[in-house]
Protein backbone atom coordinates (compact mmCIF):
# COMPACT_ATOMS: atom_id res chain seq x y z
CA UNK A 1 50.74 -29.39 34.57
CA UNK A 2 47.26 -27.52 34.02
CA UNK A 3 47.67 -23.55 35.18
CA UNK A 4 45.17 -22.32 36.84
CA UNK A 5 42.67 -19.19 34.96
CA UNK A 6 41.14 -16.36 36.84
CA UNK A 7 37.30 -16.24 35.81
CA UNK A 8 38.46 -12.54 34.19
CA UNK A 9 40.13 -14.90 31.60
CA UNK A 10 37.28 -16.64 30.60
CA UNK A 11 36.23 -15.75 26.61
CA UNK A 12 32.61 -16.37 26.27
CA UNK A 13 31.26 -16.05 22.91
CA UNK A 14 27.16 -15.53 22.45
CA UNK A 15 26.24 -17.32 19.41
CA UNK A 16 22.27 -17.30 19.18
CA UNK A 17 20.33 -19.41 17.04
CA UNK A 18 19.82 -19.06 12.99
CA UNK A 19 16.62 -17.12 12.26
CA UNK A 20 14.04 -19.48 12.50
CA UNK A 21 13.14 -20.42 8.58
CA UNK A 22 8.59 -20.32 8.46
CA UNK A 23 6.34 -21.51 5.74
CA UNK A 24 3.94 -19.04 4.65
CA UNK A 25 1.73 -19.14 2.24
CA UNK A 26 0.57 -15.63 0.92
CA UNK A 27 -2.32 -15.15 -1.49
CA UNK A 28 -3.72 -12.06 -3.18
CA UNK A 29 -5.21 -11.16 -6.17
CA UNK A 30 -3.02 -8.69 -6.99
CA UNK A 31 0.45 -8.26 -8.11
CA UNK A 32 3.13 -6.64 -10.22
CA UNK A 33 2.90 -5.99 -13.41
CA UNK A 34 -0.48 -4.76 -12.10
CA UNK A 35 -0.19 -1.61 -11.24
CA UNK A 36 -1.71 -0.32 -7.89
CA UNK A 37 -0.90 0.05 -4.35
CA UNK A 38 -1.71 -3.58 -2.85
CA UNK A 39 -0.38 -4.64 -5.52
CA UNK A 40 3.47 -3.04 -5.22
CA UNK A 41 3.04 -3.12 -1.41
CA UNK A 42 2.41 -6.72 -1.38
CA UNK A 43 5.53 -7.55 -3.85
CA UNK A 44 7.55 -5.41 -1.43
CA UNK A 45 6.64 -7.35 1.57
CA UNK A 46 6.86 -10.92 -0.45
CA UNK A 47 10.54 -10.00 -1.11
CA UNK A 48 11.27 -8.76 2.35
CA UNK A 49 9.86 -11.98 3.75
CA UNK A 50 12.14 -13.94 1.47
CA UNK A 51 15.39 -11.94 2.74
CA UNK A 52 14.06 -12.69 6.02
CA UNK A 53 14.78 -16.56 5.31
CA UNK A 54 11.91 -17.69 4.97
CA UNK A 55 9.99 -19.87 2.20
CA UNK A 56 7.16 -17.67 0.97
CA UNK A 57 4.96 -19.51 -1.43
CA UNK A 58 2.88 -16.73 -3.65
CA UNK A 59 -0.99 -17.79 -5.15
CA UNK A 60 -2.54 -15.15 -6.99
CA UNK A 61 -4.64 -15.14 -10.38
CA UNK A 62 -2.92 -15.85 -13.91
CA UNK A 63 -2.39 -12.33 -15.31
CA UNK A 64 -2.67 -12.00 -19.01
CA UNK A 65 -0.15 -12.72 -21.80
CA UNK A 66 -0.30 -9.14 -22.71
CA UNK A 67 0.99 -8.19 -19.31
CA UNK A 68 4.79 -8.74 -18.99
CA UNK A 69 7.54 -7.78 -16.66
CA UNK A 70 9.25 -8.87 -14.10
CA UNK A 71 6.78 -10.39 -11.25
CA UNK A 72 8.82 -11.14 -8.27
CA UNK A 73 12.62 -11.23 -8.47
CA UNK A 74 13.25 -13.84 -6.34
CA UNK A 75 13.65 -17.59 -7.94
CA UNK A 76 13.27 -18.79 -4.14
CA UNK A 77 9.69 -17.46 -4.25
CA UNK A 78 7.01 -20.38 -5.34
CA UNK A 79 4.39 -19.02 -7.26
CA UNK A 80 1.03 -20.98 -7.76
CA UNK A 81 -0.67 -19.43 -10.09
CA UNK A 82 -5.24 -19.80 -10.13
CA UNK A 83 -7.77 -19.14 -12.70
CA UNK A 84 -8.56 -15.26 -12.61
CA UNK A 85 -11.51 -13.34 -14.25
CA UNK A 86 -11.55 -9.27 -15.30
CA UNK A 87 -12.63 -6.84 -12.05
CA UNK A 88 -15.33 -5.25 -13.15
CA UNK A 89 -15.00 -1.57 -13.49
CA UNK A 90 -10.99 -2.38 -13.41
CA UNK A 91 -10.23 -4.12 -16.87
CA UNK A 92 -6.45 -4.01 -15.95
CA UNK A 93 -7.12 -6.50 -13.22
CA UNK A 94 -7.77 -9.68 -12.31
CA UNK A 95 -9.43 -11.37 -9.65
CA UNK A 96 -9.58 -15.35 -8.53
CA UNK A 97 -11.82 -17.67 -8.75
CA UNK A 98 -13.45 -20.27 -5.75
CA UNK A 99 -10.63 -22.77 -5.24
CA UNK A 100 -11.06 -24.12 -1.87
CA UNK A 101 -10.56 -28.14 -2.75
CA UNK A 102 -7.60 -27.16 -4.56
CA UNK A 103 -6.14 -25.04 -1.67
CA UNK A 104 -6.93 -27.96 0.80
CA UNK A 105 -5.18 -30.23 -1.75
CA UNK A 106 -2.34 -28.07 -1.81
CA UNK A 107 -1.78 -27.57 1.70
CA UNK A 108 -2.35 -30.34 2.77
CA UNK A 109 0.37 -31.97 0.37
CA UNK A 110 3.05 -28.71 1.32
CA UNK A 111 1.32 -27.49 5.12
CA UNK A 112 2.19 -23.85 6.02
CA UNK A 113 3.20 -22.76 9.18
CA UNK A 114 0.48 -19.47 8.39
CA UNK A 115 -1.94 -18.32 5.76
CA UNK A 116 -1.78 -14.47 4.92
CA UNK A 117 -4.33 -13.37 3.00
CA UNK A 118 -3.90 -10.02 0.77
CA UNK A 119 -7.57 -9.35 -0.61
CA UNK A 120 -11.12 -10.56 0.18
CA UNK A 121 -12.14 -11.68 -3.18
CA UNK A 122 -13.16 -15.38 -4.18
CA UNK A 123 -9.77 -16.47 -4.03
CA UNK A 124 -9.28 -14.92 -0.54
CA UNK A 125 -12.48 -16.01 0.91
CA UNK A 126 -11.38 -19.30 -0.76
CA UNK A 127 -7.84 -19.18 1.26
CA UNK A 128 -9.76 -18.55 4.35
CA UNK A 129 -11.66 -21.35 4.46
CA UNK A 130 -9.38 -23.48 3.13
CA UNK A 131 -7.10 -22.64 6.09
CA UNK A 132 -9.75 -23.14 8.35
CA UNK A 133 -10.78 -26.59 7.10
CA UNK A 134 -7.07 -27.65 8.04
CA UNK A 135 -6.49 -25.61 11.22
CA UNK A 136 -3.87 -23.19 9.75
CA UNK A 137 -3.73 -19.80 11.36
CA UNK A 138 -4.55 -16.87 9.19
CA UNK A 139 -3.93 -13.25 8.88
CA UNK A 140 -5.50 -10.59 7.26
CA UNK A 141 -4.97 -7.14 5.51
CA UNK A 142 -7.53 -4.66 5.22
CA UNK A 143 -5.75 -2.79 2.31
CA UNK A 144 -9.09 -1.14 0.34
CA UNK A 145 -12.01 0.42 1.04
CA UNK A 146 -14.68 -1.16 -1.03
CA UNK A 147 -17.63 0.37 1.50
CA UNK A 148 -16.65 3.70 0.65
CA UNK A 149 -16.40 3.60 -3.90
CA UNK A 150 -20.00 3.13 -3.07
CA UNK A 151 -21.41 6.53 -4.03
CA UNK A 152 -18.73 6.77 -6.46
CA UNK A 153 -20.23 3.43 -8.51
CA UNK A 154 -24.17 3.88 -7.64
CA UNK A 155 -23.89 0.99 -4.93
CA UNK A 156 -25.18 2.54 -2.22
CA UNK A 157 -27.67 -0.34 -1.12
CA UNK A 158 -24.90 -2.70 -1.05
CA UNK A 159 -22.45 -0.85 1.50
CA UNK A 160 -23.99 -2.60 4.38
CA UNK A 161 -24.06 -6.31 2.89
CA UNK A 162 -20.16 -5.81 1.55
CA UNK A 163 -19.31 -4.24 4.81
CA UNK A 164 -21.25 -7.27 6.84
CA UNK A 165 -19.19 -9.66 4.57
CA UNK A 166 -15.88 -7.81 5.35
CA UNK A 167 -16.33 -7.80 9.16
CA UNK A 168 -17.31 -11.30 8.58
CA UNK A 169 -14.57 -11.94 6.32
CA UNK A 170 -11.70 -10.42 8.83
CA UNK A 171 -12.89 -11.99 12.27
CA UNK A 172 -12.43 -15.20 10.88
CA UNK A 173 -9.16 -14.18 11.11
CA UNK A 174 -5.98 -14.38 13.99
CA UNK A 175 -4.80 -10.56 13.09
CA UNK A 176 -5.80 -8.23 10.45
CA UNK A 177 -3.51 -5.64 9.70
CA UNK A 178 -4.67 -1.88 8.87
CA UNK A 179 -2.01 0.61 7.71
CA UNK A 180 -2.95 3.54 9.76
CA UNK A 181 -4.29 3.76 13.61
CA UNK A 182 -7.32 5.97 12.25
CA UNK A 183 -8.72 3.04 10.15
CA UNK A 184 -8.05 0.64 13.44
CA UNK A 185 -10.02 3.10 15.20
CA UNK A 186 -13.04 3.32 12.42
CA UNK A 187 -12.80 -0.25 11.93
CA UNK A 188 -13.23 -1.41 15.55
CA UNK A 189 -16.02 0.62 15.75
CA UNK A 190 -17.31 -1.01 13.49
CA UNK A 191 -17.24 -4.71 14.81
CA UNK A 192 -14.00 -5.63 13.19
CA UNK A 193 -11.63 -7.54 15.82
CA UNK A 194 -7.92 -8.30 16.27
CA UNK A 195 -6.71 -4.95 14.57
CA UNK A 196 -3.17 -4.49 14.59
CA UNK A 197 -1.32 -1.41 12.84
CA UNK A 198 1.21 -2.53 10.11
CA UNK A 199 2.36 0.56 8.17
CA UNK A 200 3.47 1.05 4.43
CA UNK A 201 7.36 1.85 3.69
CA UNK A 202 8.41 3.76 0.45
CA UNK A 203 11.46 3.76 -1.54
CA UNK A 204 13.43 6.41 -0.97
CA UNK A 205 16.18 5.54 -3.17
CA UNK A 206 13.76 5.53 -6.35
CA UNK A 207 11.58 8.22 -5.54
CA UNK A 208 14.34 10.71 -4.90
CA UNK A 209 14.34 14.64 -5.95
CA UNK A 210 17.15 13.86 -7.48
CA UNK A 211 15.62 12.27 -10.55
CA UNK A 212 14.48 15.94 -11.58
CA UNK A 213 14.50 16.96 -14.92
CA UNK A 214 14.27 20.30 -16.33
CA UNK A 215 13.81 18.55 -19.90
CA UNK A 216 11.12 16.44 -18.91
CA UNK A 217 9.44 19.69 -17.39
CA UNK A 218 9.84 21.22 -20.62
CA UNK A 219 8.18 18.69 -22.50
CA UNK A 220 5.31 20.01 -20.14
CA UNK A 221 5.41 23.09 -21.39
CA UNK A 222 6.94 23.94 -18.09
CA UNK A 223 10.44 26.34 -17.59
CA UNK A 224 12.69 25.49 -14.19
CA UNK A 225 10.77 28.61 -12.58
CA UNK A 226 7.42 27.49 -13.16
CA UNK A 227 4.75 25.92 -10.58
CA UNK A 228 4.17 22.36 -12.03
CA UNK A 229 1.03 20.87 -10.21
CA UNK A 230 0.45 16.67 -10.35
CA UNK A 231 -1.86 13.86 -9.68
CA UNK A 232 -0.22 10.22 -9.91
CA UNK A 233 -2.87 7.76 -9.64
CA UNK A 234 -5.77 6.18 -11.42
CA UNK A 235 -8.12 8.61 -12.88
CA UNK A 236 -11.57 7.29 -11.80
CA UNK A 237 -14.52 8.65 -9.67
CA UNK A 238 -13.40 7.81 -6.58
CA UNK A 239 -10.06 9.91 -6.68
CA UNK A 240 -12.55 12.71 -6.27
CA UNK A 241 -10.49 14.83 -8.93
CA UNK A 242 -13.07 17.24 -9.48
CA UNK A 243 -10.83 18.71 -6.27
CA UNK A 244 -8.18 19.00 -7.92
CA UNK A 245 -9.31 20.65 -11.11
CA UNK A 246 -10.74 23.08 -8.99
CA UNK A 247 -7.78 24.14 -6.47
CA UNK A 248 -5.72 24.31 -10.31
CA UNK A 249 -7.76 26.79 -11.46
CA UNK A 250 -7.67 28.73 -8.48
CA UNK A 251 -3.97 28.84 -9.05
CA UNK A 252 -4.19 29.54 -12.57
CA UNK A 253 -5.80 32.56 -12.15
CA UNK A 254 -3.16 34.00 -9.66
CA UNK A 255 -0.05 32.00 -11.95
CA UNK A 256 -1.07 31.72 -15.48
CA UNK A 257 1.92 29.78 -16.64
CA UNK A 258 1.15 27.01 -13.58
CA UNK A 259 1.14 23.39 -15.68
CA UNK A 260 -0.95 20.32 -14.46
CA UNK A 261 0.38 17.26 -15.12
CA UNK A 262 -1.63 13.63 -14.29
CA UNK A 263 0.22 10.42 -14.69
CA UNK A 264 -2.14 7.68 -14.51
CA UNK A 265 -4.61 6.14 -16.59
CA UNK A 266 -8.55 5.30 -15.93
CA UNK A 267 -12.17 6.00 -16.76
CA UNK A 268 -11.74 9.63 -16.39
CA UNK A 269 -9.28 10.73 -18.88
CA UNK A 270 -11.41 11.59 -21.72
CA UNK A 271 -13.97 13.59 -19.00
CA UNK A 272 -11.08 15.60 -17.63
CA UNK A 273 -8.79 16.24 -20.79
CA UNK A 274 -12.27 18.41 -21.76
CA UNK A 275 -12.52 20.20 -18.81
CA UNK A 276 -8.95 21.33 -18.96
CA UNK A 277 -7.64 21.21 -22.91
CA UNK A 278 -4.08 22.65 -21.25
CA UNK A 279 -3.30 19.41 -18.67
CA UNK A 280 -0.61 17.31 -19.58
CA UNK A 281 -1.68 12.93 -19.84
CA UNK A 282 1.69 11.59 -19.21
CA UNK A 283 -0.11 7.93 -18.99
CA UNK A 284 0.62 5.26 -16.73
CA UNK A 285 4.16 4.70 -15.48
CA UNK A 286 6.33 2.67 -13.56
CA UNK A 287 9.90 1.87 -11.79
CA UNK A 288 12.23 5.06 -12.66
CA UNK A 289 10.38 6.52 -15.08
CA UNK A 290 7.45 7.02 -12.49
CA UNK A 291 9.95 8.78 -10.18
CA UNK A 292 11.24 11.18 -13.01
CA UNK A 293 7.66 12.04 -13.16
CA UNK A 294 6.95 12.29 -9.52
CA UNK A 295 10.55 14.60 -9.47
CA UNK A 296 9.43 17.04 -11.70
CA UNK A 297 6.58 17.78 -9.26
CA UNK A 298 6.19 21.19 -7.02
CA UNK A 299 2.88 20.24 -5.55
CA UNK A 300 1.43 17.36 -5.39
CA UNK A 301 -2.49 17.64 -4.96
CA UNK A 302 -4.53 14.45 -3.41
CA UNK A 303 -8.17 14.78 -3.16
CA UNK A 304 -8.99 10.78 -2.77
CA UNK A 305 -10.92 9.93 0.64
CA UNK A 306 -11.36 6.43 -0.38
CA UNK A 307 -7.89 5.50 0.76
CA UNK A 308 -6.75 2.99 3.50
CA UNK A 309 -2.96 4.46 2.79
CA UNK A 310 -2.38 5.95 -0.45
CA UNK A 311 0.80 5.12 -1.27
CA UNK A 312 1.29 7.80 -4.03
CA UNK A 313 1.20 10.45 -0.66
CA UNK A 314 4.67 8.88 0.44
CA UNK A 315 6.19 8.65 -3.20
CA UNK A 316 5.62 11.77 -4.03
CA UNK A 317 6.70 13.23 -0.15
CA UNK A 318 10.07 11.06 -0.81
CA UNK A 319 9.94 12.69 -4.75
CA UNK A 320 10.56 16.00 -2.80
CA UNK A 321 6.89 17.27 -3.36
CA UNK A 322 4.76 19.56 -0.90
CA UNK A 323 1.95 17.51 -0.66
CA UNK A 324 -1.62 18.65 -0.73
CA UNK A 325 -4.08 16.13 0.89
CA UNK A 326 -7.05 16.05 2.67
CA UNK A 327 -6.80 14.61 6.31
CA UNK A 328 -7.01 10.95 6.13
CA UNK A 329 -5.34 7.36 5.16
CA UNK A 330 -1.18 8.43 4.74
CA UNK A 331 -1.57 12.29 4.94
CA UNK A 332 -3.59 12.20 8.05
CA UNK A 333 -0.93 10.09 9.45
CA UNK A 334 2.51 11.95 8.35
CA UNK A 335 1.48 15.43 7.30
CA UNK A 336 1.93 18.06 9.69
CA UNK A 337 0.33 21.07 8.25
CA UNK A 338 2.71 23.68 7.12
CA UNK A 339 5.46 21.76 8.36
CA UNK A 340 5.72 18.60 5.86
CA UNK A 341 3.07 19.48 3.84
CA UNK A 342 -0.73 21.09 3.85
CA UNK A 343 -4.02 19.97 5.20
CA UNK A 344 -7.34 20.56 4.75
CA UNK A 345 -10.31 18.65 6.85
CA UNK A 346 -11.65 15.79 5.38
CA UNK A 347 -14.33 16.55 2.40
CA UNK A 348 -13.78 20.29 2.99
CA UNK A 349 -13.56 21.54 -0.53
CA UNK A 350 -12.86 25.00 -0.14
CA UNK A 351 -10.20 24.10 2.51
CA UNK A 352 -8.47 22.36 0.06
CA UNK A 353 -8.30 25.09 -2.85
CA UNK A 354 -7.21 27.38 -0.16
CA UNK A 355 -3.94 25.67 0.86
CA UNK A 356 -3.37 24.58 -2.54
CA UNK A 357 -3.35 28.35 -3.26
CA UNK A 358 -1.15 29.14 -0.37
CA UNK A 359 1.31 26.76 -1.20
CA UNK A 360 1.34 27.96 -4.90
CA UNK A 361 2.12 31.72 -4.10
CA UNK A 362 4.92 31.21 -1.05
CA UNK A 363 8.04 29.39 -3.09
CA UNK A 364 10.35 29.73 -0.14
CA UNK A 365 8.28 28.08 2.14
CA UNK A 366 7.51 25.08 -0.34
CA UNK A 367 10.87 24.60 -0.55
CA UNK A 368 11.00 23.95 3.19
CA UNK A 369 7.70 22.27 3.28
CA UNK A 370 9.47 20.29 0.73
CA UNK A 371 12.65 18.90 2.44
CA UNK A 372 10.94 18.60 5.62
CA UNK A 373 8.45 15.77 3.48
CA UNK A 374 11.54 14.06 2.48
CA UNK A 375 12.79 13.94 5.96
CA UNK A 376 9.85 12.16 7.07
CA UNK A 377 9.67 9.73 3.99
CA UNK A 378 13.29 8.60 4.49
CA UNK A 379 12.12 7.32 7.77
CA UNK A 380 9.59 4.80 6.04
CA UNK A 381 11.77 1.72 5.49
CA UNK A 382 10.49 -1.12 4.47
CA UNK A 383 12.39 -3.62 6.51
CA UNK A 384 11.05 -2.05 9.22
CA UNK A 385 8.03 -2.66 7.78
CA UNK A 386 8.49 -6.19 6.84
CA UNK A 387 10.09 -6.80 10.83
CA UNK A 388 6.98 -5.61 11.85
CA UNK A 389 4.34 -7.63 9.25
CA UNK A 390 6.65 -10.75 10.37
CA UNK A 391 5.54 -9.81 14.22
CA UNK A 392 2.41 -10.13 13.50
CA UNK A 393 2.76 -13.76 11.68
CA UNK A 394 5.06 -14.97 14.56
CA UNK A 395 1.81 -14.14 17.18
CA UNK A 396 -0.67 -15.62 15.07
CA UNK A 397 1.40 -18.98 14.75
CA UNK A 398 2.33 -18.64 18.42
CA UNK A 399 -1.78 -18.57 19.36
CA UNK A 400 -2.31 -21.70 17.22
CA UNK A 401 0.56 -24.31 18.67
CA UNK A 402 -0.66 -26.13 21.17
CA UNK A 403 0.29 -25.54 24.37
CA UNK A 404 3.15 -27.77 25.50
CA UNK A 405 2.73 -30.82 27.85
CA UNK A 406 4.68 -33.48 29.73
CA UNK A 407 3.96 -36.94 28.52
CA UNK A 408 1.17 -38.75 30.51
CA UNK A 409 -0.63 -35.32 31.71
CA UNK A 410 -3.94 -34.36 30.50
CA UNK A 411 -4.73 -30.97 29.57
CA UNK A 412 -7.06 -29.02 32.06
CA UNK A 413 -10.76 -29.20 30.79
């Protein structure tokens, strides 16, 4: 004999569906063991889309034999690897080649649900119309600011052409992502379309204040009490270091034992080991090392305006650096002035040297300026990030399904 159950009895468990698994097809042309901030950005979103569950297929430019290390981590990731030639100006790194009939071949063999694409070069523009020649949705990043090195590299009559082909080149697209809301605000001004804000994350388990070394500052030339100022970056025109050689010696002269320190490599090195015989060239570093670097830090000076981010702002605010920035790309975005670090306007030189010098001379509130930046860095996690970049996929494959209809009705004209 059945007994009857109240409803109260009733166990109801929710199970919801498995993640849905997506195709995508990601191509840029850059990538680790290159060393720059699409670059790492890119393999950090590649891996979170992979944890995500879903199959991420990676084509980017063959790097050189000369460059090793490890390039993605993840077996699951399928890498499809193009012809690549030296970027001018940028020895270090490689850019594609047109390979539109072999995309098409490709894709068509192994569809994707979605094309992103990293960077507009050859291979990009190749991506895009690859995609479009097969009706695959595409998305975008806007990750560097090629109009702006202009004035830096003598190419002032091309800014409007390579601007025309960027706007061209991103409203071709479903979404193109832009890491801050400023640069979605400059951009649509400028006649760029579907602009959606995807942020950067950092790792603040690597670049941790913990990873400070009084030996290391030593090796500087620097004792545990002394200001230690850095630059991490590439040392090229378009850093606008001239800045920061100037806001040092403005410290100098009030703290003659202040050390600067630039870890890096680039065009500039020879120009600016002259100019100041004392700095410390620690080179180019990467993974823990880098962070050991960043760790020994005080203040960390940033003069670039060429940014769309700056990822080195973040690093070094998660390093437990005050950061000294102009306002723009990351700072703009995260710095509170006197709070998590110091601003000065945008292009205002003098501004600049000035809060450089007041964060010199005031330890106590460095300190504070200090923690406060690693507050705000610890906040920046990248699967957050990645959540957010897989939004934005998600809508553009959304827009490109066709809409669903019962059998025998016609869609309206």
């Amino acid at each position: 004999m059945n007994t009857p159950h109240d409803a109260d009895d009733i166990l109801v468990d929710d199970l919801p569906a498995p993640r849905h698994s997506r195709r995508l097809a990601v191509v840029t042309e850059t990538y680790p063991p290159e060393v720059n901030g699409v670059a790492m950005s890119m393999a950090r979103v590649v891996d979170g889309l992979n944890r995500r569950n879903h199959d991420v297929q990676l084509i980017r430019p063959r790097q050189p034999a000369r460059m090793t290390g490890q390039v993605t981590g993840k077996p699951e990731v399928d890498e499809v690897l193009t012809k690549g030639l030296p970027v001018p100006l940028y020895p270090n790194l490689r850019m594609g080649v047109p390979s539109k009939r072999a995309l098409v071949k490709l894709w068509s063999l192994h569809r994707p649900d979605v094309v992103h694409i990293a960077t507009e070069g050859p291979l990009g523009w190749s991506a895009l119309q690859a995609a479009q020649h097969l009706a695959l949705p595409v998305t975008s990043d806007y990750r560097t600011n090629f109009h702006a090195y202009g004035k830096h590299y003598r190419l002032g009559l091309l800014s409007k052409p390579i601007m025309g082909y960027l706007r061209k080149f991103h409203n071709r697209c479903a979404a193109t992502m832009v890491p801050t809301e400023a640069m979605r605000v400059l951009l649509a001004e400028r006649g760029f379309e579907r602009l959606t804000v995807v942020g950067r994350g950092v790792d603040a388990q690597r670049f941790d204040p913990a990873r400070r070394s009084d030996a290391m500052r030593a090796s500087w030339g620097a004792g545990p009490d002394d200001l230690v100022m850095g630059y991490v970056g590439r040392l090229a025109p378009e850093k606008n270091l001239g800045v920061v050689l100037a806001a040092y010696e403005a410290v100098k002269a009030l703290q003659p034992r202040a050390r600067l320190v630039f870890v890096g490599d680039g065009p500039m090195r020879a120009e600016l080991a002259a100019r100041v015989p004392d700095a410390v060239f620690a080179g180019q570093r990467s993974g823990d090392d880098l962070a050991a670097h960043y760790a020994g830090l005080d203040l960390f000076l940033f003069a670039s305006l060429t940014e769309t981010f700056g990822n080195v702002t973040t690093e070094a605010m998660a390093s437990g650096c005050a950061v000294v920035a102009f306002e723009s790309a990351a700072a703009g975005e995260l710095i509170r002035s006197g709070m998590n670090g110091w601003l000065a306007g945008a292009g205002k030189e003098s501004d600049f040297v000035a809060a450089t010098r007041v964060a010199a001379v005031d330890a106590v509130a460095r300190r504070a300026v200090a923690d406060a930046a690693r507050a705000t860095a610890r906040r920046l996690d990248w699967a957050d990030i990645t959540a957010r970049f897989e939004s934005v996929l998600e809508g553009a494959i959304a827009r490109a399904e066709p809409a669903f209809a019962l059998p025998g009705l016609q869609p309206a004209a």
